[in-house]
PDB file of N, CA and C in Angstrom:
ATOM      1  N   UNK A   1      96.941 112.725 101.785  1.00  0.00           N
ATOM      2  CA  UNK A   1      96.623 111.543 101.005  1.00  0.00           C
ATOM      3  C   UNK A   1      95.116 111.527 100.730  1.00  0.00           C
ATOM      4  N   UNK A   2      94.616 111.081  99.339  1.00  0.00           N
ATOM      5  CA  UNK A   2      93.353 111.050  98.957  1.00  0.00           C
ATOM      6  C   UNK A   2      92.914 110.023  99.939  1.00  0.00           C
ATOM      7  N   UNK A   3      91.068 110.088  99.361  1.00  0.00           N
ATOM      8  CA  UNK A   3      90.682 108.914 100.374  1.00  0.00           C
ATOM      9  C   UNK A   3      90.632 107.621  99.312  1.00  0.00           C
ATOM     10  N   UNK A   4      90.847 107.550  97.840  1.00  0.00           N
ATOM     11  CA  UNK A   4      91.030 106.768  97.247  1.00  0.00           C
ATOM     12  C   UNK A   4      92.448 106.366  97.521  1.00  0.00           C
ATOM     13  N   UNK A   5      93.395 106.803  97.422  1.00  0.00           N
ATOM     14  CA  UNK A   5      94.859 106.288  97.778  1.00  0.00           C
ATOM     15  C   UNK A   5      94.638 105.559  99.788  1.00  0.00           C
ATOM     16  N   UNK A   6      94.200 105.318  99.951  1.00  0.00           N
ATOM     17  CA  UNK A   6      93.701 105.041 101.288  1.00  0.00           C
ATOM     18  C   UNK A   6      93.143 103.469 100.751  1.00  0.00           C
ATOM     19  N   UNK A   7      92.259 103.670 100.533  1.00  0.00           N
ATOM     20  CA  UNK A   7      91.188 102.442  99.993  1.00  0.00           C
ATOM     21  C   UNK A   7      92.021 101.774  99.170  1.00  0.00           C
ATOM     22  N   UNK A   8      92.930 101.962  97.832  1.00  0.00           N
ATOM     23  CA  UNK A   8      93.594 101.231  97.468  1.00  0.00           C
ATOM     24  C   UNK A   8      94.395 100.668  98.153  1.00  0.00           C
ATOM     25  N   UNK A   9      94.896 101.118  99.123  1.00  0.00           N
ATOM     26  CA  UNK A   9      95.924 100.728  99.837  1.00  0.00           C
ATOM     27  C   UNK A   9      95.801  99.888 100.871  1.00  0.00           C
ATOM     28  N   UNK A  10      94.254  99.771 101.056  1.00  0.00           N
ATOM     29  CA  UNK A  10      93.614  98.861 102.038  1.00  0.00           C
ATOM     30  C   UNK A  10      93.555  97.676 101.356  1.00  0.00           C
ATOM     31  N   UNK A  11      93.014  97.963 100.040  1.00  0.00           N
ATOM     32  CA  UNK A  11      92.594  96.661  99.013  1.00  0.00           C
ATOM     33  C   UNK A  11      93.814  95.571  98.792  1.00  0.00           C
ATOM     34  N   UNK A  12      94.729  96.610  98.762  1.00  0.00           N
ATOM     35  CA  UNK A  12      96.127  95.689  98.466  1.00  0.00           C
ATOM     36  C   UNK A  12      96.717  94.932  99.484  1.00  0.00           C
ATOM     37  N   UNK A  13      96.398  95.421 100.930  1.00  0.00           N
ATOM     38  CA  UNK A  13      96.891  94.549 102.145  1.00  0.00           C
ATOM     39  C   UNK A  13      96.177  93.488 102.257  1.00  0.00           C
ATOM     40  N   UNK A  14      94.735  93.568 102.048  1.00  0.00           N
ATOM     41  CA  UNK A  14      93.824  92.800 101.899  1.00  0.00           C
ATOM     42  C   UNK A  14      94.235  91.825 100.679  1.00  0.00           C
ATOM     43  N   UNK A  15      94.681  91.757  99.834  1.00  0.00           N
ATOM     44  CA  UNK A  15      95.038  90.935  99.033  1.00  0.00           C
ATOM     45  C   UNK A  15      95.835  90.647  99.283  1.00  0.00           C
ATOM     46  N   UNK A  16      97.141  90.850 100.165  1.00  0.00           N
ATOM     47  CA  UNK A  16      98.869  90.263 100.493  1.00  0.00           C
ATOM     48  C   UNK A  16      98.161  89.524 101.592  1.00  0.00           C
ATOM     49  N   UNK A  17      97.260  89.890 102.208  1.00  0.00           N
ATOM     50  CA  UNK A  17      97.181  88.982 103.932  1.00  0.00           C
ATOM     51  C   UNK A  17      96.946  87.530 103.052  1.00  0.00           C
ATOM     52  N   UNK A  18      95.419  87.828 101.777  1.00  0.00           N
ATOM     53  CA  UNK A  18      95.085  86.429 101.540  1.00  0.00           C
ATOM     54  C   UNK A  18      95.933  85.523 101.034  1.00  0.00           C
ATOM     55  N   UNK A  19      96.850  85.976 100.416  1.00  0.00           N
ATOM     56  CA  UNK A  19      98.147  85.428  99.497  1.00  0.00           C
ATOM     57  C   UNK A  19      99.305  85.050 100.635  1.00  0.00           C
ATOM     58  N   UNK A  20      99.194  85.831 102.166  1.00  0.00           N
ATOM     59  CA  UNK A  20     100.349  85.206 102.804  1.00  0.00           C
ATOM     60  C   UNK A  20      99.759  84.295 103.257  1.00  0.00           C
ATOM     61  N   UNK A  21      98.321  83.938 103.670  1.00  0.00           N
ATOM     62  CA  UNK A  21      97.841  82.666 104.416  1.00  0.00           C
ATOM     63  C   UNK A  21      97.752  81.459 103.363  1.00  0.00           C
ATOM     64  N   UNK A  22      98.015  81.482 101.977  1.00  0.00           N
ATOM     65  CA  UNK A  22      97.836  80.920 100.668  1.00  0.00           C
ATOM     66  C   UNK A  22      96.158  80.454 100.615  1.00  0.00           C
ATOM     67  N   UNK A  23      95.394  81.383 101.283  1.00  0.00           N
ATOM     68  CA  UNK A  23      94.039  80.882 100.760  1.00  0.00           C
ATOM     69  C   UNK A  23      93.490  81.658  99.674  1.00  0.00           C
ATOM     70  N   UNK A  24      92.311  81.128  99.402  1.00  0.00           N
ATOM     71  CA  UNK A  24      91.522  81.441  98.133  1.00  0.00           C
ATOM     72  C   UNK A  24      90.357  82.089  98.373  1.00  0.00           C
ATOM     73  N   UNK A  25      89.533  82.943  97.171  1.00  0.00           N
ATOM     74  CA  UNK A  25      88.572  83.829  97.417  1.00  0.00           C
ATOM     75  C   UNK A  25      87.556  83.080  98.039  1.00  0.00           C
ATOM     76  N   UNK A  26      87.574  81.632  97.312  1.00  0.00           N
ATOM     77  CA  UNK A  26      86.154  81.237  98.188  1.00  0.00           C
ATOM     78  C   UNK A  26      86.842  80.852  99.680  1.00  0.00           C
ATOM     79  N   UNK A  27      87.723  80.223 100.687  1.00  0.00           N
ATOM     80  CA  UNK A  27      88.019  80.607 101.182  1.00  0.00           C
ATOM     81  C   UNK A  27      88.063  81.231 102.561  1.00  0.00           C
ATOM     82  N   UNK A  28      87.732  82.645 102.131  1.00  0.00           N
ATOM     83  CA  UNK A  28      88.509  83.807 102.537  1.00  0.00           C
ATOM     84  C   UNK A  28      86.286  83.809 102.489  1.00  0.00           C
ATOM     85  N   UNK A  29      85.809  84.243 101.841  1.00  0.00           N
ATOM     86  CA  UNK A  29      84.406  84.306 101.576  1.00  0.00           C
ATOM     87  C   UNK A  29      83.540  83.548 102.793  1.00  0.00           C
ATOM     88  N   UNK A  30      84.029  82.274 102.634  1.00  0.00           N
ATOM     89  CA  UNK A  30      83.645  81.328 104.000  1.00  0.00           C
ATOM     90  C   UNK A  30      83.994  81.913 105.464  1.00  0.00           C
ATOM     91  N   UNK A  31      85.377  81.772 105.448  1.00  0.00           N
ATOM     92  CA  UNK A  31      86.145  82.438 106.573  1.00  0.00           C
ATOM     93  C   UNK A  31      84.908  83.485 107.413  1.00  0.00           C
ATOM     94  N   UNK A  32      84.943  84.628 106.003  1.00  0.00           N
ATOM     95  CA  UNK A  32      84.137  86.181 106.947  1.00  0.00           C
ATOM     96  C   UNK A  32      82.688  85.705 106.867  1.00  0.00           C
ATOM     97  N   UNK A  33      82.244  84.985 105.589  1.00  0.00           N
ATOM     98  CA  UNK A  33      80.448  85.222 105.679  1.00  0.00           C
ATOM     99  C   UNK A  33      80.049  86.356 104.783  1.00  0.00           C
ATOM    100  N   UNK A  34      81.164  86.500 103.777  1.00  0.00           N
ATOM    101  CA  UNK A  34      81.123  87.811 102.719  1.00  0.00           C
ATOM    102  C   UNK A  34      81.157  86.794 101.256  1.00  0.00           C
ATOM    103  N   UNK A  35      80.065  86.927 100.025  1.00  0.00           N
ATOM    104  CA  UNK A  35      80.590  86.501  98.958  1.00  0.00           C
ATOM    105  C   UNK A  35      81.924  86.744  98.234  1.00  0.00           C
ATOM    106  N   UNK A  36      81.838  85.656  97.604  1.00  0.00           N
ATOM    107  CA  UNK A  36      83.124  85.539  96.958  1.00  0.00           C
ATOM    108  C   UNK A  36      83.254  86.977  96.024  1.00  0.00           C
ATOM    109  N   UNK A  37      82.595  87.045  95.358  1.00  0.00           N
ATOM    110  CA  UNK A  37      82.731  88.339  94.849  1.00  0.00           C
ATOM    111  C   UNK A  37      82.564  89.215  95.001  1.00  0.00           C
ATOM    112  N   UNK A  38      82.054  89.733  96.233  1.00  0.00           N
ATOM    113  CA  UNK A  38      82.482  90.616  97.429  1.00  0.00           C
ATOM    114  C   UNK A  38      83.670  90.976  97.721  1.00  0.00           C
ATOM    115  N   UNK A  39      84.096  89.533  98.384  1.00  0.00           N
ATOM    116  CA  UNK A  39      85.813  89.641  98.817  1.00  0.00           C
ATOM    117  C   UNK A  39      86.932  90.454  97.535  1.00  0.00           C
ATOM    118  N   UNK A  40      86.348  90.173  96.271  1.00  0.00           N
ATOM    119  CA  UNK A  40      86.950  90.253  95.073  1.00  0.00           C
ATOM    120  C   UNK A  40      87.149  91.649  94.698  1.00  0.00           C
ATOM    121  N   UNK A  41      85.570  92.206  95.343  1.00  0.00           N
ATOM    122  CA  UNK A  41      85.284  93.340  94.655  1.00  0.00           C
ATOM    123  C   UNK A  41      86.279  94.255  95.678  1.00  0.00           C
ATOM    124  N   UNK A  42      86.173  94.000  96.853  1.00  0.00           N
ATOM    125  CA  UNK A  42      87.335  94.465  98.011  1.00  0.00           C
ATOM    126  C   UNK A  42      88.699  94.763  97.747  1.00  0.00           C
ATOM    127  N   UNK A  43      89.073  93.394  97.165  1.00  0.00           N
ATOM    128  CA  UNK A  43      90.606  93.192  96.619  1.00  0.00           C
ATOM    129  C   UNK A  43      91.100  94.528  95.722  1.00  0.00           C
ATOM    130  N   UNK A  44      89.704  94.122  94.418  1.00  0.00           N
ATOM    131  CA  UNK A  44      90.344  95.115  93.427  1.00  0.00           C
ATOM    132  C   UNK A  44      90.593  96.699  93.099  1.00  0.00           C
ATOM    133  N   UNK A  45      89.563  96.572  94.372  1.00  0.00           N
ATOM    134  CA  UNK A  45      89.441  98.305  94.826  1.00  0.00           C
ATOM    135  C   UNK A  45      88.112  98.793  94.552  1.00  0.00           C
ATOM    136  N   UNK A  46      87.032  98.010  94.063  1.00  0.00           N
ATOM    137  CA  UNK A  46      85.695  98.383  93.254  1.00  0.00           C
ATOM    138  C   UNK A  46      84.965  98.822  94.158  1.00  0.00           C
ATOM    139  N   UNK A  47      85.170  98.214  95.247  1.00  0.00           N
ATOM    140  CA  UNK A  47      83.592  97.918  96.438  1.00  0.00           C
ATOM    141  C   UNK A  47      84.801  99.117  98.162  1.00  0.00           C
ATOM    142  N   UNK A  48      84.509 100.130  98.316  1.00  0.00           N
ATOM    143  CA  UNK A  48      85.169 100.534 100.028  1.00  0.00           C
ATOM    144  C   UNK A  48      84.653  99.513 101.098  1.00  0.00           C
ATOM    145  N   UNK A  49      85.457  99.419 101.722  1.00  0.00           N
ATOM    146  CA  UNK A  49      85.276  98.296 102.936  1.00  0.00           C
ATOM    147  C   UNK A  49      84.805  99.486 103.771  1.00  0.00           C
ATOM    148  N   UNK A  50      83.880  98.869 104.669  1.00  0.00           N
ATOM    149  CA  UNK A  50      83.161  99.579 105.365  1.00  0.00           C
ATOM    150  C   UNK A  50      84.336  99.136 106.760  1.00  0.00           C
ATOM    151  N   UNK A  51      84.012 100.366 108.203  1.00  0.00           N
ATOM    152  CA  UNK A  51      85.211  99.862 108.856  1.00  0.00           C
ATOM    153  C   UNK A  51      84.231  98.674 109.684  1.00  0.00           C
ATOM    154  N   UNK A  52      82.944  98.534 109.732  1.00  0.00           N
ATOM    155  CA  UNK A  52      82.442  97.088 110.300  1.00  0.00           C
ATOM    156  C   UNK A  52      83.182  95.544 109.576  1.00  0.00           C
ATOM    157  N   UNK A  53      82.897  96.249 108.409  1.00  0.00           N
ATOM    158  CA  UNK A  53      84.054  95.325 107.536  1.00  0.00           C
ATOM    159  C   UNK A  53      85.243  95.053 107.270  1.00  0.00           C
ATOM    160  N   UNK A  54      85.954  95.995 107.573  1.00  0.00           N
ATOM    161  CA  UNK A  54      87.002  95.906 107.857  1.00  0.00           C
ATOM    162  C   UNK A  54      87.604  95.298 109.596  1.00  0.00           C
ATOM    163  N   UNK A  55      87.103  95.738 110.274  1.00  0.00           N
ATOM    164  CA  UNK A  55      87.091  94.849 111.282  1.00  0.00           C
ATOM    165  C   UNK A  55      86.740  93.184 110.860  1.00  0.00           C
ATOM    166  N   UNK A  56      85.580  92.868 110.920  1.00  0.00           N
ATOM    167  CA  UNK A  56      85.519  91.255 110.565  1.00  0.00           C
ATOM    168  C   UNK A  56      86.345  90.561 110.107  1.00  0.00           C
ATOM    169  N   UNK A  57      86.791  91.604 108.907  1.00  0.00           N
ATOM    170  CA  UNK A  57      88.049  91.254 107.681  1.00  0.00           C
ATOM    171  C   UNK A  57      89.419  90.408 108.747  1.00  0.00           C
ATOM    172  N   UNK A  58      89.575  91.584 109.705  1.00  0.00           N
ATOM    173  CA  UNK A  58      90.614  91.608 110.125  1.00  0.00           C
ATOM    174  C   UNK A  58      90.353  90.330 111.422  1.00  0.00           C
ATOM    175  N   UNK A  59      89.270  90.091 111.562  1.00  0.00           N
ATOM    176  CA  UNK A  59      89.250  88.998 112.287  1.00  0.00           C
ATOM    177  C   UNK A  59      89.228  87.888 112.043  1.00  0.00           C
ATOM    178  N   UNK A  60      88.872  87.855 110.989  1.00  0.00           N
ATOM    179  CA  UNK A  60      88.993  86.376 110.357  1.00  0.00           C
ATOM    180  C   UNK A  60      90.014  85.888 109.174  1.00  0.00           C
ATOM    181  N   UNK A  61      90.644  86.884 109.141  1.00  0.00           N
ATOM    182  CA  UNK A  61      92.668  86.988 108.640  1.00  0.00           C
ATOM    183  C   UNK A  61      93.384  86.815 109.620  1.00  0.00           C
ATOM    184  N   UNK A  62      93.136  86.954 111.295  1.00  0.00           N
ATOM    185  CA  UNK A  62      93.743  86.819 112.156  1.00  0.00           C
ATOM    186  C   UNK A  62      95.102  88.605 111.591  1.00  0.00           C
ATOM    187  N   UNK A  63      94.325  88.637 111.939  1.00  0.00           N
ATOM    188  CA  UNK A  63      95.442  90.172 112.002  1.00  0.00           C
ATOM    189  C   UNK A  63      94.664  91.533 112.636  1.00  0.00           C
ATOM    190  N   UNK A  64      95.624  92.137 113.264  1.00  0.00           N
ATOM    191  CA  UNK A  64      95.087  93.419 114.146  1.00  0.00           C
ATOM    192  C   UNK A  64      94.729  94.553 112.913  1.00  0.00           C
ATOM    193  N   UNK A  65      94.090  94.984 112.848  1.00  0.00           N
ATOM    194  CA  UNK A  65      93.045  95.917 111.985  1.00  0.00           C
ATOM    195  C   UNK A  65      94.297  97.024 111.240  1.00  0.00           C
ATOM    196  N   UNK A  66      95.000  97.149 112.262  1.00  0.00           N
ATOM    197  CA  UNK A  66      96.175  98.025 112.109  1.00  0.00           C
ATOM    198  C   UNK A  66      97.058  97.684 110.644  1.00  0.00           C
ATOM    199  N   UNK A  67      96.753  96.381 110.610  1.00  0.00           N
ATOM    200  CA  UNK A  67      97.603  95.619 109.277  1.00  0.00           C
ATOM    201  C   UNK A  67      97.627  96.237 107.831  1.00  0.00           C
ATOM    202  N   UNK A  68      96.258  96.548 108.096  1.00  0.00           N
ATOM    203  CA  UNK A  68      95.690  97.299 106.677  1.00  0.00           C
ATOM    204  C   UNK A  68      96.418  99.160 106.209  1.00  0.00           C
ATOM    205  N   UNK A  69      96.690  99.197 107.118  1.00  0.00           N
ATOM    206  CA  UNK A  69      97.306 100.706 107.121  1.00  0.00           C
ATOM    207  C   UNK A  69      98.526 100.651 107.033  1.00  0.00           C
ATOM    208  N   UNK A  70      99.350  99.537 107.554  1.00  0.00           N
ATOM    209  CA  UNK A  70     100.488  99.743 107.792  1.00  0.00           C
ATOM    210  C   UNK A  70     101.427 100.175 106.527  1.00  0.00           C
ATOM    211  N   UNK A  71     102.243 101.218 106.215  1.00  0.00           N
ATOM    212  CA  UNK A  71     103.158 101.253 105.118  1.00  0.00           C
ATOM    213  C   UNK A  71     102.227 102.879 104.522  1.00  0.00           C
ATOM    214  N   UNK A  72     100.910 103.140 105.438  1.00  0.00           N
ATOM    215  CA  UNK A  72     100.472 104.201 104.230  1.00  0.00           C
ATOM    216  C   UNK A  72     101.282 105.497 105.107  1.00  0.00           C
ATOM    217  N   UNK A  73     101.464 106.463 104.098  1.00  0.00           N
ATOM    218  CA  UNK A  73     102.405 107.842 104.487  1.00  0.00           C
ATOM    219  C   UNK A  73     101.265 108.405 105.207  1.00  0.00           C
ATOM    220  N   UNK A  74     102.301 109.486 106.153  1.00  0.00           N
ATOM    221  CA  UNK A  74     100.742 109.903 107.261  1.00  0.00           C
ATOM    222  C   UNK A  74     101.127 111.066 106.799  1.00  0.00           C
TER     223      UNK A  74
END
């Protein structure tokens, strides 16, 4: 698997977590301490989450880091 098919695939969990908690970019922005269009740029795939960031991410989604991977082919 590419490392772009990776990152998309991060972007997109990252967008189902925010959509299962029904919050919003700003939000989700507050939540981590990341701009809103940050979070955005994350979502859409523009910006790689760094894994410091991705950790935080995952802490302040309340979800184990693991979340983000889950479903990718190994």
């Amino acid at each position: 698997m590419r490392p772009e098919e990776v990152s998309s695939h991060v972007a997109r969990r990252l967008a189902a977590r925010r959509a299962e908690l029904g919050l919003s970019l700003s939000e989700v922005s507050r939540r981590c301490g990341v701009s809103l269009q940050q979070i955005h740029r994350y979502e859409i795939g523009s910006n790689i989450i760094s894994a410091p960031m991705l950790w935080q991410l995952a802490k302040c989604l309340d979800v184990d880091i693991r979340y983000f991977f889950e479903g990718l082919e190994t």
